[in-house]
PDB file of N, CA and C in Angstrom:
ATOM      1  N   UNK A   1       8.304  67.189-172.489  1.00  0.00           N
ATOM      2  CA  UNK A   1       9.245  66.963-173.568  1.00  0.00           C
ATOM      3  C   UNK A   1      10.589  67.641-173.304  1.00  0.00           C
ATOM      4  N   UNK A   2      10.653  67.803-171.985  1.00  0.00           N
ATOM      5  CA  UNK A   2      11.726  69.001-171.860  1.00  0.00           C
ATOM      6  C   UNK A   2      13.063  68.103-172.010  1.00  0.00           C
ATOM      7  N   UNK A   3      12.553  67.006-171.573  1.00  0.00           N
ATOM      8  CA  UNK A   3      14.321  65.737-171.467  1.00  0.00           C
ATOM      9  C   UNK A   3      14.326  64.803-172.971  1.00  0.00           C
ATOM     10  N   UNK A   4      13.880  65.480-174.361  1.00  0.00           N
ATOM     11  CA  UNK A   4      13.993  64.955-175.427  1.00  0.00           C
ATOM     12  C   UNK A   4      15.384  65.560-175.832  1.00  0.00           C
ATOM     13  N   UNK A   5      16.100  65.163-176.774  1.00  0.00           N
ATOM     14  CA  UNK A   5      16.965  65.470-177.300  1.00  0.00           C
ATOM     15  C   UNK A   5      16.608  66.600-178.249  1.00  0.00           C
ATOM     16  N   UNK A   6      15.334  66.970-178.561  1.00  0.00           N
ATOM     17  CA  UNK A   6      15.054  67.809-179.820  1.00  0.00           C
ATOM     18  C   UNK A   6      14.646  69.076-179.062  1.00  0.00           C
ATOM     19  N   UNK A   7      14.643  68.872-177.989  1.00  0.00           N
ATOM     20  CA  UNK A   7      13.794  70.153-177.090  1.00  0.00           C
ATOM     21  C   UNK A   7      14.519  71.939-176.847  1.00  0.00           C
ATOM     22  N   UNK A   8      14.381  72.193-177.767  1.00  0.00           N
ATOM     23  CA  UNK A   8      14.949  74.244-177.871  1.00  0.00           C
ATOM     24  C   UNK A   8      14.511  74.903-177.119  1.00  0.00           C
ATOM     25  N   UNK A   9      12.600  74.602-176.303  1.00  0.00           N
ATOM     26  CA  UNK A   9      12.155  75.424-175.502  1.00  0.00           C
ATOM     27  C   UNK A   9      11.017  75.727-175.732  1.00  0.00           C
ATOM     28  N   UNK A  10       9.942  76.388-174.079  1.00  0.00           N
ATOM     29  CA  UNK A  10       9.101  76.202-173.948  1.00  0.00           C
ATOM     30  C   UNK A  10       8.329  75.968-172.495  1.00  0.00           C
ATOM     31  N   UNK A  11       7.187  75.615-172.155  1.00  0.00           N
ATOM     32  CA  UNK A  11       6.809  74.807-170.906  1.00  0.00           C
ATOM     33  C   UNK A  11       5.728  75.037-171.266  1.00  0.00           C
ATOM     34  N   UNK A  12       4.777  73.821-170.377  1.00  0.00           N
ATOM     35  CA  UNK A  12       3.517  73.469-170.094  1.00  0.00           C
ATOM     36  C   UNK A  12       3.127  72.680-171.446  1.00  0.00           C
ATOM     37  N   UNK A  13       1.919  73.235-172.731  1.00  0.00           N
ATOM     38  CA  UNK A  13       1.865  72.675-173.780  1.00  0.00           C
ATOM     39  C   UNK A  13       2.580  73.567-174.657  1.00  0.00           C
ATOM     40  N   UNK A  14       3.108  74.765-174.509  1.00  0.00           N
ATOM     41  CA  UNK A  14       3.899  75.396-175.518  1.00  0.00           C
ATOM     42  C   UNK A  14       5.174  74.897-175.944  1.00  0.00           C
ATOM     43  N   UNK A  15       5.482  74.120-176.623  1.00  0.00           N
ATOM     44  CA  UNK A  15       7.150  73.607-176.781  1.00  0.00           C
ATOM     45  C   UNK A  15       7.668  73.798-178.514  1.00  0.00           C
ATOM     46  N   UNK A  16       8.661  74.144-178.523  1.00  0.00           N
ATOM     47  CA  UNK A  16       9.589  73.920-179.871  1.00  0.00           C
ATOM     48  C   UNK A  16      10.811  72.821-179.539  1.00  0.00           C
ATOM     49  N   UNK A  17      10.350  72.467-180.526  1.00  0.00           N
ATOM     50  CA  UNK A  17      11.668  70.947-180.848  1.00  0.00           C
ATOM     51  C   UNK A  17      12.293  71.113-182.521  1.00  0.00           C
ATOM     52  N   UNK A  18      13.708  70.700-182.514  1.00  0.00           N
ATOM     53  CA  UNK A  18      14.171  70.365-183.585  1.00  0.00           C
ATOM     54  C   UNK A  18      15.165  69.138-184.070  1.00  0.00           C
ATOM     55  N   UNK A  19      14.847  68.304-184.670  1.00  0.00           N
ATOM     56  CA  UNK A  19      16.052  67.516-184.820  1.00  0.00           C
ATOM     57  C   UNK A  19      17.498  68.070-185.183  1.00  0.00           C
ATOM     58  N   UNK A  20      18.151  67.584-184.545  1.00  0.00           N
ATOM     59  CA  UNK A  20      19.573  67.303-185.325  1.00  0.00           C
ATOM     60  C   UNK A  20      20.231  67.054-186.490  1.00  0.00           C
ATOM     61  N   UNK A  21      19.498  65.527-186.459  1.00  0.00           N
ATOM     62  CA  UNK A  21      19.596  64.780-187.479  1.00  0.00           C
ATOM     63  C   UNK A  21      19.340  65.334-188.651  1.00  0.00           C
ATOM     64  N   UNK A  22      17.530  65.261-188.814  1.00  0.00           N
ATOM     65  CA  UNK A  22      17.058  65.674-190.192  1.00  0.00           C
ATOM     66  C   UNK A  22      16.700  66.679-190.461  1.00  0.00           C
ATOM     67  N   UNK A  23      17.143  68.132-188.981  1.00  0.00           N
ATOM     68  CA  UNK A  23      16.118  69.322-189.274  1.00  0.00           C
ATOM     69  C   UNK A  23      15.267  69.537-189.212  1.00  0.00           C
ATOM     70  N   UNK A  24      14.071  68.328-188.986  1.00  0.00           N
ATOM     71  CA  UNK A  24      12.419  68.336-188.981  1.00  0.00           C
ATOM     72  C   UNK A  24      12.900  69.440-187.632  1.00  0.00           C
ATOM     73  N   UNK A  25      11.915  70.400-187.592  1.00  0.00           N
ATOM     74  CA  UNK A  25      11.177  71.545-186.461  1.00  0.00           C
ATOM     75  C   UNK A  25       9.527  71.305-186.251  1.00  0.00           C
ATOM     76  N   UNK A  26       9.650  70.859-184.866  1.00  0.00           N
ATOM     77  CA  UNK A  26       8.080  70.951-184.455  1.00  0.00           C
ATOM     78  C   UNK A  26       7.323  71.797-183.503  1.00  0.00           C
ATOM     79  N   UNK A  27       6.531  72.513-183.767  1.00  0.00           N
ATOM     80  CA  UNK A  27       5.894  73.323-182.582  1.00  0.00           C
ATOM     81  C   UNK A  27       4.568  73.360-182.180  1.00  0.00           C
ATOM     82  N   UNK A  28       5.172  72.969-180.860  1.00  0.00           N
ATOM     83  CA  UNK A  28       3.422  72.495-180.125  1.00  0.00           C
ATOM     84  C   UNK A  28       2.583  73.979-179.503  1.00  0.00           C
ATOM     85  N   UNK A  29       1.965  73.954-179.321  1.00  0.00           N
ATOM     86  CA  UNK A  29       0.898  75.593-178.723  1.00  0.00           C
ATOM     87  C   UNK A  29      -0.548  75.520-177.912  1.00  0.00           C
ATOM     88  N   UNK A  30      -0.543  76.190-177.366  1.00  0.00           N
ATOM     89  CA  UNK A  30      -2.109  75.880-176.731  1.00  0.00           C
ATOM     90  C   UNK A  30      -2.530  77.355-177.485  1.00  0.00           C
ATOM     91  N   UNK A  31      -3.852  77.046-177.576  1.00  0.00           N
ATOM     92  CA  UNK A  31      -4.494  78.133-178.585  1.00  0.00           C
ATOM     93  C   UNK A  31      -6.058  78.385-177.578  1.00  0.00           C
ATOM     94  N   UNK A  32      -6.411  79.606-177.394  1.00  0.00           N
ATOM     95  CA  UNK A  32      -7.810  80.130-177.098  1.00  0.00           C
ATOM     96  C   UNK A  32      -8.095  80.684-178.143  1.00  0.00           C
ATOM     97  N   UNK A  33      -9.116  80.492-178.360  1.00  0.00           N
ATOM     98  CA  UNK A  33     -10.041  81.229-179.658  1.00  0.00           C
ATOM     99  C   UNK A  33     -11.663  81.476-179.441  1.00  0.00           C
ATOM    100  N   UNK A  34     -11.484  82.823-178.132  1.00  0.00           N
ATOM    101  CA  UNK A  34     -12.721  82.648-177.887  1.00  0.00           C
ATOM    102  C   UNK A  34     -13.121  81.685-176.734  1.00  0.00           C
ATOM    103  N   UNK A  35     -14.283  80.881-176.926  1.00  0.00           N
ATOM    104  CA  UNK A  35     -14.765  79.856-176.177  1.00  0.00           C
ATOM    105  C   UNK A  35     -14.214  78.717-176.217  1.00  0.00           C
ATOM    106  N   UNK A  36     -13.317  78.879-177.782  1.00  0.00           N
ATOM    107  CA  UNK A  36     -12.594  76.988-177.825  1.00  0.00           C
ATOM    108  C   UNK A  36     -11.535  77.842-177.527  1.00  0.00           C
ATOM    109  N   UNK A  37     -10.940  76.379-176.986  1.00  0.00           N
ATOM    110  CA  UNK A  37      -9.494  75.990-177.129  1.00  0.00           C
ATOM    111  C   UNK A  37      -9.048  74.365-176.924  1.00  0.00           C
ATOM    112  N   UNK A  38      -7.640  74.720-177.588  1.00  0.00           N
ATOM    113  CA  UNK A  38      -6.717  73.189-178.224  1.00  0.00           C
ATOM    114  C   UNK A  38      -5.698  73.316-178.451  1.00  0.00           C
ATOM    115  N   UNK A  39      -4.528  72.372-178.404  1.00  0.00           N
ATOM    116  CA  UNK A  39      -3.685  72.374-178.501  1.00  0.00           C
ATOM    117  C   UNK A  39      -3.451  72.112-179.943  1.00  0.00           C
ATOM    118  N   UNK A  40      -2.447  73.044-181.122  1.00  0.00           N
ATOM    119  CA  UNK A  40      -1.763  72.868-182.333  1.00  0.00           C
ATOM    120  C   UNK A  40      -0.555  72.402-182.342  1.00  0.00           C
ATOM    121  N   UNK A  41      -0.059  71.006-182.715  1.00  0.00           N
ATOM    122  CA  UNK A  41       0.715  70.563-183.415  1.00  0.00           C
ATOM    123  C   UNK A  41       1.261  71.151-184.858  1.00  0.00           C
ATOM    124  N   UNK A  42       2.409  71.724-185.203  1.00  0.00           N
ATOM    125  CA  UNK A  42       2.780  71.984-186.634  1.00  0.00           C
ATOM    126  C   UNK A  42       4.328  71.424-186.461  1.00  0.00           C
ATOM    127  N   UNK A  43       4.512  70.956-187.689  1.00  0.00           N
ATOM    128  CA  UNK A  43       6.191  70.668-187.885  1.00  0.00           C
ATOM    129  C   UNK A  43       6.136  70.862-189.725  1.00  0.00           C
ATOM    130  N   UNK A  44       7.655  70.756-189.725  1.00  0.00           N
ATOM    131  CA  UNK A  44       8.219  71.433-191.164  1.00  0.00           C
ATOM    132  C   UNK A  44       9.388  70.381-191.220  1.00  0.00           C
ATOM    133  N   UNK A  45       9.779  70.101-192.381  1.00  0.00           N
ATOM    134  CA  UNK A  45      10.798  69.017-192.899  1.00  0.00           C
ATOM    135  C   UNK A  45      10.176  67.445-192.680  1.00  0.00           C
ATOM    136  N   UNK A  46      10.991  66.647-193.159  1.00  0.00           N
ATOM    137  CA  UNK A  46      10.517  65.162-192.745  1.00  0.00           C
ATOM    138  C   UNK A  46      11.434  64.735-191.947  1.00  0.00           C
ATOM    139  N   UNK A  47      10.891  63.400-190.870  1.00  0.00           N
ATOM    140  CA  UNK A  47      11.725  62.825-190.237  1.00  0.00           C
ATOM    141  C   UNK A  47      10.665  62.186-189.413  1.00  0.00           C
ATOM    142  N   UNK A  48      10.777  61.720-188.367  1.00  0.00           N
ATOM    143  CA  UNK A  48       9.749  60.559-187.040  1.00  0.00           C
ATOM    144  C   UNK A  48       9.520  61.869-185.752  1.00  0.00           C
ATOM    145  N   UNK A  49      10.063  62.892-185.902  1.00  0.00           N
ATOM    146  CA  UNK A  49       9.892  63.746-184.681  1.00  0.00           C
ATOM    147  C   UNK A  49       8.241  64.160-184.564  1.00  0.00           C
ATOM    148  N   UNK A  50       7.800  64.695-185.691  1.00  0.00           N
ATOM    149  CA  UNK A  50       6.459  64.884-185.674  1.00  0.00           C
ATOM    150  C   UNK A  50       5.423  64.042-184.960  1.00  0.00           C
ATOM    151  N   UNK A  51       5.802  62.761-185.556  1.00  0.00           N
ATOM    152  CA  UNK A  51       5.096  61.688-185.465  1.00  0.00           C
ATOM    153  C   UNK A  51       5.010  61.175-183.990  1.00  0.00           C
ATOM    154  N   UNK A  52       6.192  61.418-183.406  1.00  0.00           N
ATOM    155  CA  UNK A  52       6.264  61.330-181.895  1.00  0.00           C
ATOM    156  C   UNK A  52       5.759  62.389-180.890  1.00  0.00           C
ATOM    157  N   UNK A  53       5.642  63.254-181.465  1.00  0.00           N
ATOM    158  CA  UNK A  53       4.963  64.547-180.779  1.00  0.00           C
ATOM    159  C   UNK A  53       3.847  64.238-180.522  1.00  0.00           C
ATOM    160  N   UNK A  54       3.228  64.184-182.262  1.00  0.00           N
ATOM    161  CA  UNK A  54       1.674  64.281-182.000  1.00  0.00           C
ATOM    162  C   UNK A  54       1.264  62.930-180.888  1.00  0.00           C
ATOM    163  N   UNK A  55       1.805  61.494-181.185  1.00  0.00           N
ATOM    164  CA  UNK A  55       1.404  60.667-180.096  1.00  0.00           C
ATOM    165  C   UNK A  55       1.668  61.221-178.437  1.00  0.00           C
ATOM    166  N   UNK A  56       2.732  61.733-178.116  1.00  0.00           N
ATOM    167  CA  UNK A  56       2.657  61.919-176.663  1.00  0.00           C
ATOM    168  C   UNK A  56       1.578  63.178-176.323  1.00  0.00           C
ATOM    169  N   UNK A  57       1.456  63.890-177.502  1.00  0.00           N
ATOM    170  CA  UNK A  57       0.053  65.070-177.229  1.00  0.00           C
ATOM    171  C   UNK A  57      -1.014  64.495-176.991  1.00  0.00           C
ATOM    172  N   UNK A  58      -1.432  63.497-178.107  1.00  0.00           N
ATOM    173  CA  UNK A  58      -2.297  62.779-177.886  1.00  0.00           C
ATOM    174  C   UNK A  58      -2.347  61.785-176.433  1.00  0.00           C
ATOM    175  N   UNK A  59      -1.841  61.062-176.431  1.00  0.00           N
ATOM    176  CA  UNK A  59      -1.715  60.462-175.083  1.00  0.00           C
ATOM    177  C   UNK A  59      -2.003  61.134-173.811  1.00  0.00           C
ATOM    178  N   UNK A  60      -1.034  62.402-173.804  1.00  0.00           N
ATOM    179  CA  UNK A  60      -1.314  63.194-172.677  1.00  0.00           C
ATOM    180  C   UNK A  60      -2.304  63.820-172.507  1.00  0.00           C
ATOM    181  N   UNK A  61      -3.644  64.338-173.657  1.00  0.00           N
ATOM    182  CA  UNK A  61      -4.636  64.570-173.144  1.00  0.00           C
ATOM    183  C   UNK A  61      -5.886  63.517-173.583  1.00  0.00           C
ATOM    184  N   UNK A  62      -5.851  62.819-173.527  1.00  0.00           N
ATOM    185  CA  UNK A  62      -6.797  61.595-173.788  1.00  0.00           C
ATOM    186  C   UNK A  62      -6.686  61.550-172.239  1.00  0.00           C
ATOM    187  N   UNK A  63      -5.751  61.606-171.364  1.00  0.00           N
ATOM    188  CA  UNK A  63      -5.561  60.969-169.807  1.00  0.00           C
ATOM    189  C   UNK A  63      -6.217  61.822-169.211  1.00  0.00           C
ATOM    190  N   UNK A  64      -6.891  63.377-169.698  1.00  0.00           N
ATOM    191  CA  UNK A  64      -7.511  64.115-169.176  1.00  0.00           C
ATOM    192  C   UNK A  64      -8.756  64.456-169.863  1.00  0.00           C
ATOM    193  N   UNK A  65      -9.089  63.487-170.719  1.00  0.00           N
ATOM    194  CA  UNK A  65     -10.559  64.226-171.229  1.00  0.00           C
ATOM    195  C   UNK A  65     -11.160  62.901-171.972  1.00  0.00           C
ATOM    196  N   UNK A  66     -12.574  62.736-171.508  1.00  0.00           N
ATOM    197  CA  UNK A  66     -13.128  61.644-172.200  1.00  0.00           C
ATOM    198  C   UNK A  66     -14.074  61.821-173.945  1.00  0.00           C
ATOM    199  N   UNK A  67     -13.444  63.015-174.117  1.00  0.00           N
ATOM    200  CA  UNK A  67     -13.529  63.595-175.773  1.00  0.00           C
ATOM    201  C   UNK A  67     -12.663  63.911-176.364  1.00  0.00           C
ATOM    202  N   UNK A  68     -12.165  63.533-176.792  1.00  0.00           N
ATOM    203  CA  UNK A  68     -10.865  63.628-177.531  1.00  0.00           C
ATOM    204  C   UNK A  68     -11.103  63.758-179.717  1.00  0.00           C
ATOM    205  N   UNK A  69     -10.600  65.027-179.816  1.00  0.00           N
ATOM    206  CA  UNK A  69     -10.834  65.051-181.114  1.00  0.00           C
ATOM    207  C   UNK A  69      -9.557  65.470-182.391  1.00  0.00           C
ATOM    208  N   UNK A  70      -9.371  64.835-183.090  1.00  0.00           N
ATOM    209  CA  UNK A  70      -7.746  65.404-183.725  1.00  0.00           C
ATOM    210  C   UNK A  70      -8.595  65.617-185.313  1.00  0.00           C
ATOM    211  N   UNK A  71      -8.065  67.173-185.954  1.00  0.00           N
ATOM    212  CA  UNK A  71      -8.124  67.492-187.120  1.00  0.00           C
ATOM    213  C   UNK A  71      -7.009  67.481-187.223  1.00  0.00           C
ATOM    214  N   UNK A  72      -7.027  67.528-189.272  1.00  0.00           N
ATOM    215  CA  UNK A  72      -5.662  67.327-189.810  1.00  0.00           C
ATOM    216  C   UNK A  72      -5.790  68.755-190.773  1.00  0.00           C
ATOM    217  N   UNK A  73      -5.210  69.445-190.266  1.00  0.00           N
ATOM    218  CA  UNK A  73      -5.419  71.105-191.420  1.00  0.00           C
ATOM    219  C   UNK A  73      -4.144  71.021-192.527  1.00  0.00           C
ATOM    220  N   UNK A  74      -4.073  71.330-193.886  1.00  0.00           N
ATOM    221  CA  UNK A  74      -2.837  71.170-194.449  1.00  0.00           C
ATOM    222  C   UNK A  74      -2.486  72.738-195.091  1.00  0.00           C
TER     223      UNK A  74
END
């Protein structure tokens, strides 16, 4: 995500993005907890940035794992 327009910083699965436009802020993370781990999606404000995140997260590890599982925490 580094060549998005929203991209503030980061590498690998750790990234922060923010729009311009609408302000939406999104931040991606890889998380260990123990024996699990996963990558967290969070964003704040409205706008389509979120929405594009979570698909290329998704995408990008579906291409590496034939289990793929998404919760929605609020």
């Amino acid at each position: 995500m580094r060549d998005w327009p929203e991209f503030v910083s980061g590498q690998e699965y750790s990234v922060d993005l923010k729009s311009s436009d609408s302000g939406e802020t999104v931040v991606v993370g890889y998380v260990e907890n123990g024996e699990e781990h996963y990558v967290s999606v969070r964003g704040e404000g409205s706008g389509t940035l979120y929405d594009r995140v979570l698909g290329r997260v998704i995408y990008a590890l579906a291409a590496h794992s034939d289990n793929l599982m998404v919760d929605r925490y609020a």
